[in-house]
Protein backbone atom coordinates (compact mmCIF):
# COMPACT_ATOMS: atom_id res chain seq x y z
CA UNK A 1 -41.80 56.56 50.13
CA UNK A 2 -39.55 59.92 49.88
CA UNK A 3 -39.32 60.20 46.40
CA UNK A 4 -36.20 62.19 46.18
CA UNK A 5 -34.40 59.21 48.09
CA UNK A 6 -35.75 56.78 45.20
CA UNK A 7 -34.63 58.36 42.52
CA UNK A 8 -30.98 58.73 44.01
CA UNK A 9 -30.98 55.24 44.46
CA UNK A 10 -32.18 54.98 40.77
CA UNK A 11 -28.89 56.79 39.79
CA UNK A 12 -26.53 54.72 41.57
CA UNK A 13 -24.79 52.48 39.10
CA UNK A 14 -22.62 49.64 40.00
CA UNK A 15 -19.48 49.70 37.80
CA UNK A 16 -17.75 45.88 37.20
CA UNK A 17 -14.94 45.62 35.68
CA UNK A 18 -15.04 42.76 32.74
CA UNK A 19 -12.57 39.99 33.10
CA UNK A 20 -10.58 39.14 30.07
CA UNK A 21 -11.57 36.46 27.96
CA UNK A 22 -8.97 33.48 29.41
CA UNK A 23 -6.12 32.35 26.57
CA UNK A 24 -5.90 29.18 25.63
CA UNK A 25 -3.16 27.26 27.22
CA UNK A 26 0.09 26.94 24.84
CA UNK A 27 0.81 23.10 23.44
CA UNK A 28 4.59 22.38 24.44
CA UNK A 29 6.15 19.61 21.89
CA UNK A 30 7.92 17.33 23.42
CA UNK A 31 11.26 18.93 22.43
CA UNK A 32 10.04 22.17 23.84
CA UNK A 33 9.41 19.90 27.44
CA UNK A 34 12.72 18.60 26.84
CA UNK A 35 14.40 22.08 26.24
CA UNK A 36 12.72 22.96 29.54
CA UNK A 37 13.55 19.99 31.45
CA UNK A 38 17.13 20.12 30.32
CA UNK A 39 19.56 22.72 32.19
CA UNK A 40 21.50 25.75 30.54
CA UNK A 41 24.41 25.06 28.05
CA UNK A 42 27.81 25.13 30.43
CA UNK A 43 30.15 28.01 28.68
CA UNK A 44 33.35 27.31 26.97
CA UNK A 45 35.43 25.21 29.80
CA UNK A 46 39.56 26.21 30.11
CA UNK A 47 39.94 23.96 32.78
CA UNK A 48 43.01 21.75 32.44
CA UNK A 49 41.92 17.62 32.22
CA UNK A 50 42.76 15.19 34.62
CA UNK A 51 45.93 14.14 32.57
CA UNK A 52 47.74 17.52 32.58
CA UNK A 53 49.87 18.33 35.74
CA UNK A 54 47.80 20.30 38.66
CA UNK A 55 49.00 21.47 41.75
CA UNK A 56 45.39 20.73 43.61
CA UNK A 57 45.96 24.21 45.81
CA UNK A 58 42.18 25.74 45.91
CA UNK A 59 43.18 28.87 48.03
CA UNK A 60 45.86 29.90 45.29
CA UNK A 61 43.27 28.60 42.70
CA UNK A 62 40.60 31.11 43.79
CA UNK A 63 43.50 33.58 44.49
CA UNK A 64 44.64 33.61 40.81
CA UNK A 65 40.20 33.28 39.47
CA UNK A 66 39.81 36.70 41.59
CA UNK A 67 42.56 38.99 40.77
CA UNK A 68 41.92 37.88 37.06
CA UNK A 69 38.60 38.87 36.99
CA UNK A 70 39.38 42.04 38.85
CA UNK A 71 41.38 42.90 36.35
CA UNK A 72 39.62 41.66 33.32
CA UNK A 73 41.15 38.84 32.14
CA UNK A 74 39.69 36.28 30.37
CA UNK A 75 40.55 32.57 29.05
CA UNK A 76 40.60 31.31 25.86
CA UNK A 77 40.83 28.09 24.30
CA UNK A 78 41.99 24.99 26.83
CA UNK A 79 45.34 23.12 27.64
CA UNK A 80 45.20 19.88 25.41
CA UNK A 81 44.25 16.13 27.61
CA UNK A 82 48.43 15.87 28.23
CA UNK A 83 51.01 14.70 30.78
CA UNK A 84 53.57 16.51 28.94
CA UNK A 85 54.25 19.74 27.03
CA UNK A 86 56.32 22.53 25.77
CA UNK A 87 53.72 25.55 26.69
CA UNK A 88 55.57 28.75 24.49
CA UNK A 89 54.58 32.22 25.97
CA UNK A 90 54.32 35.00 23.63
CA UNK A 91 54.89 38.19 23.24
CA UNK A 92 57.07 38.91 26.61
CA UNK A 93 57.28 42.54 26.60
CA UNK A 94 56.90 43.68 30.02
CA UNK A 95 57.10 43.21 33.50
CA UNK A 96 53.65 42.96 33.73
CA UNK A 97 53.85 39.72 32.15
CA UNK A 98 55.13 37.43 35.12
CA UNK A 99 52.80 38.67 37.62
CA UNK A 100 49.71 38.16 35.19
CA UNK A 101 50.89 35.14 33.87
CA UNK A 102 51.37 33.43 37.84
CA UNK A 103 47.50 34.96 38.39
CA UNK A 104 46.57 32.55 35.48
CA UNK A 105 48.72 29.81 36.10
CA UNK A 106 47.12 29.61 39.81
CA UNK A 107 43.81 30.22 38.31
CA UNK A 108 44.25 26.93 36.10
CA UNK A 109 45.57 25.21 39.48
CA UNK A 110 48.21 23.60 36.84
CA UNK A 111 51.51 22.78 37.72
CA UNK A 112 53.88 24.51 35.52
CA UNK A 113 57.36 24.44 35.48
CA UNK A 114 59.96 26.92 34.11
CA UNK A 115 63.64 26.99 34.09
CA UNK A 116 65.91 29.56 35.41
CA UNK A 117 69.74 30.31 35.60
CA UNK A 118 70.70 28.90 39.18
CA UNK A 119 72.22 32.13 40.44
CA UNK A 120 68.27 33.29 40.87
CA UNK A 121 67.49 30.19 43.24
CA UNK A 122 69.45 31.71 46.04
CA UNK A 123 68.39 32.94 49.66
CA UNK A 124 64.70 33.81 49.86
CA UNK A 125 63.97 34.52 46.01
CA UNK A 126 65.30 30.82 45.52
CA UNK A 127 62.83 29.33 47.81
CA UNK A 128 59.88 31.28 46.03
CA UNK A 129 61.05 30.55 42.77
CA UNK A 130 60.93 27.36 43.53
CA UNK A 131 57.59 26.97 45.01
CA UNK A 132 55.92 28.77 42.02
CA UNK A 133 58.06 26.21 39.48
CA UNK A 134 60.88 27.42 38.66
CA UNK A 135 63.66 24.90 37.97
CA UNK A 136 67.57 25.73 38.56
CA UNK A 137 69.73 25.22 35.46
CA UNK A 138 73.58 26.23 34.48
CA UNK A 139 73.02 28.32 31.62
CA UNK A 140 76.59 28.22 30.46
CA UNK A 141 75.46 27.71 26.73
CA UNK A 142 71.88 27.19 24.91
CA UNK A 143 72.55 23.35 24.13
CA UNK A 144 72.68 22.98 28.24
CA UNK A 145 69.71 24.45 28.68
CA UNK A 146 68.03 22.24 26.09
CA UNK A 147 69.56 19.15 27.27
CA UNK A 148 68.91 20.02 30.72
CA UNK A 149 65.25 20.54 29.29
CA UNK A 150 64.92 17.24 27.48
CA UNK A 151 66.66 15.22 30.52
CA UNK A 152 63.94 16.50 32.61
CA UNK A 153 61.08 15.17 30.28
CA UNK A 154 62.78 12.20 30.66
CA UNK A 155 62.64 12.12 33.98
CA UNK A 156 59.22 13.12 35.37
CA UNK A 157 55.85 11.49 34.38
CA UNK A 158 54.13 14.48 33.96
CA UNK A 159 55.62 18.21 33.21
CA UNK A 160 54.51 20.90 31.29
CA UNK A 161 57.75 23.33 31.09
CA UNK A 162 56.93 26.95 29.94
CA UNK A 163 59.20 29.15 27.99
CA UNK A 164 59.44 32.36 26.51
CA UNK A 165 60.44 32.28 22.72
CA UNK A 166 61.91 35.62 22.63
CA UNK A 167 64.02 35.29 25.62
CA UNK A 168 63.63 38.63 27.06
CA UNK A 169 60.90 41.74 27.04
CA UNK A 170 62.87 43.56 25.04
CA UNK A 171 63.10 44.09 21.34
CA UNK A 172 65.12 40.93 19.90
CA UNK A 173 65.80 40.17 15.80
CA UNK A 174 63.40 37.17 16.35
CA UNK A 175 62.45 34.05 18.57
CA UNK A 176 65.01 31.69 20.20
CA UNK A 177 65.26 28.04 19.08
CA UNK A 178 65.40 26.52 21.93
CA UNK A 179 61.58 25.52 22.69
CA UNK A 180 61.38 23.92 19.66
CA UNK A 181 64.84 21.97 20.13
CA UNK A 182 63.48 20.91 23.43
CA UNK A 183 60.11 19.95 22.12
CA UNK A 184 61.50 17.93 18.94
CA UNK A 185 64.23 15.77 21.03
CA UNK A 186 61.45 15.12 23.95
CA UNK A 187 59.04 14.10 21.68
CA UNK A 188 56.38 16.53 23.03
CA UNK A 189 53.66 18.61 21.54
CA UNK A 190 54.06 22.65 21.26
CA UNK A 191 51.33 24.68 22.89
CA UNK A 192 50.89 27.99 22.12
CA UNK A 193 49.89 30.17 25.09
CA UNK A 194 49.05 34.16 23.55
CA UNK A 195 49.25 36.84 26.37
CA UNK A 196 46.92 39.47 24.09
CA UNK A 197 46.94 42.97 26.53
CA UNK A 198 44.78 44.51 23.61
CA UNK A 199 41.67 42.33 24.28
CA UNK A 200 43.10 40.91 27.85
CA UNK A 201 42.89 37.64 27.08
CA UNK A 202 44.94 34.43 27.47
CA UNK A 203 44.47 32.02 24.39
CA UNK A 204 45.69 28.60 25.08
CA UNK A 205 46.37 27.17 22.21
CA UNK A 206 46.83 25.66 19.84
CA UNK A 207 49.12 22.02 19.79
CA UNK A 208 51.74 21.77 17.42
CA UNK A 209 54.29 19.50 16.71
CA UNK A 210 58.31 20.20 15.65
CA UNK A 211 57.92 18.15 12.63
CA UNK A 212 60.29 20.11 10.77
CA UNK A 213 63.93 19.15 9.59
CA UNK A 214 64.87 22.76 9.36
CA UNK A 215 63.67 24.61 12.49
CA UNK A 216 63.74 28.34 10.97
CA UNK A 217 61.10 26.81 9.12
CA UNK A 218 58.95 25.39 11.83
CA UNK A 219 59.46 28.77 14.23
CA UNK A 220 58.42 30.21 11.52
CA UNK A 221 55.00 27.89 11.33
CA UNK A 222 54.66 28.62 14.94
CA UNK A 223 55.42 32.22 15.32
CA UNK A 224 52.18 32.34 12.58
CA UNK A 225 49.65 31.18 14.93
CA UNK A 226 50.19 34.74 17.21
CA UNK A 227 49.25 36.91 14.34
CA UNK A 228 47.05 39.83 15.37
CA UNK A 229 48.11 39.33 19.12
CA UNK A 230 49.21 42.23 20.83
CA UNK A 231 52.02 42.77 23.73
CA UNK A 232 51.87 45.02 26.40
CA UNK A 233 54.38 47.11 24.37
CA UNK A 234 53.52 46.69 20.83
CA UNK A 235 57.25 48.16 19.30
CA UNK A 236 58.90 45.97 21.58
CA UNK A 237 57.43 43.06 19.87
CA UNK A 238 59.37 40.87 16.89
């Protein structure tokens, strides 16, 4: 036997890695299995209820959902379990308002109506004001447009009318009565819709009623709830 051959052989060592020791198999409780078992917590849903008014359009529904999250609004809070409702829309203070707000309102697939001095339901921009909601009224004087407003509610089975306290987008002394006159002699609930441009969010909510004998006092209760929400234009705001 070559004995140089041997002892290379002899120095040849086979090098196994050791397997790890195996773990012991974790004990589940049964609350852990159900945990498992059970699947993830749905977030925080602003989807209208079957009671409130919806206009059952999907393409304008995922219309609105898109250009929303495009632009980075959010939803918070929900519509109240209603067939009818003063929804209050605060602060207006810039064109940018409208165009957001109709994003949301298809987003919610809700049917909301608003009213509007007739002269604007005329020729084209009549028949699109009317297909996004928009009622005709003669605005001669404020009580028409609250009777007109409470004569609808009498009307319909369902409506949720939207309004804008302040009236305009620009700078006013302070809110207009005439959501909570409309709300008090139709017997509805006052929702509080917050268009907040500083965190872009839309807070539905919340439902208030026009309990009050003296409405300067009850604005007042409702104008509260939209502390710390910001406008688009922040001086324009009252």
């Amino acid at each position: 036997m070559d004995v140089s051959r041997a002892r290379s052989e002899s120095a040849i060592i086979t090098f196994r890695p050791a397997l790890p020791p195996s773990l012991p198999k974790p004990k589940l409780s049964q609350q852990d299995l159900q945990t498992l078992d059970s699947p993830p917590p749905e977030p925080a849903d602003w989807r209208p209820g079957s009671r409130v008014p919806q206009t059952g359009n999907a393409t304008l529904r995922r219309l609105g959902m898109t250009v929303m999250r495009v632009l980075g609004w959010q939803f918070e809070g929900a519509f109240p379990n209603r067939e009818k409702f003063v929804a209050i829309i605060a602060p207006h203070t810039s064109n940018l308002d409208f165009p957001i707000l109709l994003m949301a309102k298809w987003a919610l697939n809700i049917d909301i109506r608003f009213m509007a001095k007739d002269s604007v339901f005329r020729g084209p921009v009549g028949v699109f004001m009317r297909a996004i909601g928009g009622i005709a009224v003669e605005r001669t004087n404020a009580h028409n447009l609250v009777d007109s407003s409470v004569l609808e509610f009498s009307k319909r089975e369902k409506l949720v009318l939207a309004l804008a306290p302040e009236g305009t987008r620009k700078k006013v002394p302070g809110w207009k009565s005439g959501f909570w006159h409309i709300a008090k002699g139709a017997n509805v609930p006052i929702v509080c819709v917050a268009l907040d441009f500083r965190r872009k969010r839309i807070r539905l909510g919340p439902e208030l009623l026009a309990t009050e004998d003296d409405a300067t006092i009850g604005i007042a209760r409702v104008k509260s709830s939209y502390d710390g929400v910001i406008g688009r234009h922040p001086d324009r705001m009252c």
